[in-house]
C-alpha atoms as a PDB file:
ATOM      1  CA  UNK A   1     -22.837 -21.073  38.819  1.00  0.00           C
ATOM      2  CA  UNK A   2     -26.518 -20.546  37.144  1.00  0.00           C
ATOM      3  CA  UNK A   3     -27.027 -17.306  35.393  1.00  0.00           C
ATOM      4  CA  UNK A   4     -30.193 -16.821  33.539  1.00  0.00           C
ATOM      5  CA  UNK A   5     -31.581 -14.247  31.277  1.00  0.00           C
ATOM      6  CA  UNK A   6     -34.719 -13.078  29.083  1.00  0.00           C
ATOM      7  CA  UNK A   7     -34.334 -13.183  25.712  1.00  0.00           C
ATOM      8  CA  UNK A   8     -36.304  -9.954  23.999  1.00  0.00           C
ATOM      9  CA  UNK A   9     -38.563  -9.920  20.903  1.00  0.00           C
ATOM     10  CA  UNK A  10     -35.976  -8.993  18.854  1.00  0.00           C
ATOM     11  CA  UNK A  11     -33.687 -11.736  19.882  1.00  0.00           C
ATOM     12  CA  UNK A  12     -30.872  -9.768  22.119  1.00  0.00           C
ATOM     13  CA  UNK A  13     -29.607 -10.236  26.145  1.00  0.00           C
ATOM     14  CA  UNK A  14     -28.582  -9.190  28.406  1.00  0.00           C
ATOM     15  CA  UNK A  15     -25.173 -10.803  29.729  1.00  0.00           C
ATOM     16  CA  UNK A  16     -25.081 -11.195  33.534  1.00  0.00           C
ATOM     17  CA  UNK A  17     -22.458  -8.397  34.964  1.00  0.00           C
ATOM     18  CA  UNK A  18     -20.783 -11.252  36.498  1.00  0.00           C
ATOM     19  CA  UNK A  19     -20.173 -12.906  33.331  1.00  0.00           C
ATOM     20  CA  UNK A  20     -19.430 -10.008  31.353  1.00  0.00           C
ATOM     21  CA  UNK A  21     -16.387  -9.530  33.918  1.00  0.00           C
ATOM     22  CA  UNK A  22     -15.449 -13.666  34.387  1.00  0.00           C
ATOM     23  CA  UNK A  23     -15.154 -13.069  29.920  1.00  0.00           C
ATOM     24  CA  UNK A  24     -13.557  -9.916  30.180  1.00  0.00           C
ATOM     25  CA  UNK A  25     -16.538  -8.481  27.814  1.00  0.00           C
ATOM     26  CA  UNK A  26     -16.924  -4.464  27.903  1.00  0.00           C
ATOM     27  CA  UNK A  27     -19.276  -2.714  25.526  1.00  0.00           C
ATOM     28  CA  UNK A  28     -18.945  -3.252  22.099  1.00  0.00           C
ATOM     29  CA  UNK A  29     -17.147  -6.207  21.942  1.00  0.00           C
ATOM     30  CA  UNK A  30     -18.203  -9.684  19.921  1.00  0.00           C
ATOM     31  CA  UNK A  31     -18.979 -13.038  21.474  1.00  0.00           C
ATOM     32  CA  UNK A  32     -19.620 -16.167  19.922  1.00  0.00           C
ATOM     33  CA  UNK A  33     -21.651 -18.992  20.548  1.00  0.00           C
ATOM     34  CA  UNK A  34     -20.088 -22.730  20.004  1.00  0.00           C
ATOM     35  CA  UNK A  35     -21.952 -25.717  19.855  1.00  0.00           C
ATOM     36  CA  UNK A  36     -21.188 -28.654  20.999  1.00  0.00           C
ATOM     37  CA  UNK A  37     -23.131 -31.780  20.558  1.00  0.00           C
ATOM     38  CA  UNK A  38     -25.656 -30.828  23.642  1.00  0.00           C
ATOM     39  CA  UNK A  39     -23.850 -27.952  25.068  1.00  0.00           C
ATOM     40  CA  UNK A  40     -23.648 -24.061  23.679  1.00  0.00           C
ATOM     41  CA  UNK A  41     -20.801 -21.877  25.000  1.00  0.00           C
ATOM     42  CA  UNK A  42     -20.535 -18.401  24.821  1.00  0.00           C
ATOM     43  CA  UNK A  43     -16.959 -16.763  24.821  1.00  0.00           C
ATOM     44  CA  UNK A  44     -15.164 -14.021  22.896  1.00  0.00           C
ATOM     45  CA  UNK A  45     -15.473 -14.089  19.645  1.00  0.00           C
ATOM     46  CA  UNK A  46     -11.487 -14.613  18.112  1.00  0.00           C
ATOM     47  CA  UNK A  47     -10.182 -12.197  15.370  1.00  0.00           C
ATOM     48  CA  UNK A  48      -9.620 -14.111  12.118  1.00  0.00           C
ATOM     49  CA  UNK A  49      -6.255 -14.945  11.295  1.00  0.00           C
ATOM     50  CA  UNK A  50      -4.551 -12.758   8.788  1.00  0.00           C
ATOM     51  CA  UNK A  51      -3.660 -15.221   5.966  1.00  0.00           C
ATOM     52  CA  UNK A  52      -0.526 -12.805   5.033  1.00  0.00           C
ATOM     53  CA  UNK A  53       1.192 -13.059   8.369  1.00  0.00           C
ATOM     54  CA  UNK A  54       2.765 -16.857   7.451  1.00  0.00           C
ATOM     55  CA  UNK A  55       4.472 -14.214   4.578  1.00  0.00           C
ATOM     56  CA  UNK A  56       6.002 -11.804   7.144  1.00  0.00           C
ATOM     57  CA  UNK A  57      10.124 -12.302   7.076  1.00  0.00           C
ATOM     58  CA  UNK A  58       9.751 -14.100   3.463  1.00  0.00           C
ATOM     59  CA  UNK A  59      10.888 -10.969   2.112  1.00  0.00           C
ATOM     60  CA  UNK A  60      14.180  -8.862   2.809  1.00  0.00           C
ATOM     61  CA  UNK A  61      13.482  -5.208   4.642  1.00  0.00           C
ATOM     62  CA  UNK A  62      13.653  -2.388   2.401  1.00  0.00           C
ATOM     63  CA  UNK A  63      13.922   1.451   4.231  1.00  0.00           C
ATOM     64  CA  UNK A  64      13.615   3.359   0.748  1.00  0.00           C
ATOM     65  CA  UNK A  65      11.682   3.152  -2.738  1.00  0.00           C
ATOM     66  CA  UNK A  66      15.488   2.616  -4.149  1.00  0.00           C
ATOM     67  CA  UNK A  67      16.289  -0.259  -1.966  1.00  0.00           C
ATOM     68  CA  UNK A  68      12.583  -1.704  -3.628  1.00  0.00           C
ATOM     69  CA  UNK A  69      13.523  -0.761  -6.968  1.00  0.00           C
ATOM     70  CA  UNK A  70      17.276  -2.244  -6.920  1.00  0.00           C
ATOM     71  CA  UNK A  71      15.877  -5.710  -5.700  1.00  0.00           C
ATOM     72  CA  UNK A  72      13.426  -6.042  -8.224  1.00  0.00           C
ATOM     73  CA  UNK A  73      15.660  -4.882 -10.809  1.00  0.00           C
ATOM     74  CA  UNK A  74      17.735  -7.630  -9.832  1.00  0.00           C
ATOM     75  CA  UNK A  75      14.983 -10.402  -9.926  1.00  0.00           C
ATOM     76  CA  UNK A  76      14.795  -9.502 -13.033  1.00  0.00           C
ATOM     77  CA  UNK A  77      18.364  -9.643 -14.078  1.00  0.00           C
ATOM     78  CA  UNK A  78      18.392 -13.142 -12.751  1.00  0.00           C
ATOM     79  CA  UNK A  79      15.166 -13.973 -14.812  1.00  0.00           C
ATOM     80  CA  UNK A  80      16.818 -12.882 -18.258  1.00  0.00           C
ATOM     81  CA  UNK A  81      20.131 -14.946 -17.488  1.00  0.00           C
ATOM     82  CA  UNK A  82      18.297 -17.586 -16.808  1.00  0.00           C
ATOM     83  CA  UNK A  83      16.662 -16.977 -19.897  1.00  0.00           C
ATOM     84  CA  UNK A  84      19.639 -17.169 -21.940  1.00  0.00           C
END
């Protein structure tokens, strides 16, 4: 499957419908172009990864301001025994 298209003076296209639907593209979204020694693809672009979500689970659930203030009172207990 050949799709062309015309490239305007300020550098934009226009994706082929057909395309837009084979990508699952709708208005607004980002696409990005990888190269590959002699070939260019176009697909959509990926979010970045958060960096904090290998963190998610390394802490216990807290449901109140207490519960926060309890366990980090008793980091800090640990810290002065250890201290000692």
């Amino acid at each position: 499957m050949v799709r062309t298209s015309t490239i305007s003076s300020k550098g934009q296209i226009t994706v082929p419908l057909e395309i837009r639907k084979r990508l699952g593209l709708r208005t607004g979204d980002r696409v990005e172009f990888v190269v590959d020694k002699d070939a260019t693809t176009i697909r959509p672009a990926r979010a970045p990864e958060n960096p904090f979500l290998k963190y998610v689970g390394a802490l216990p659930a807290f449901s109140s301001i207490r519960q926060i203030n309890a366990w980090v009172r008793s980091l800090r207990d640990d810290e002065e025994v250890a201290k000692r």
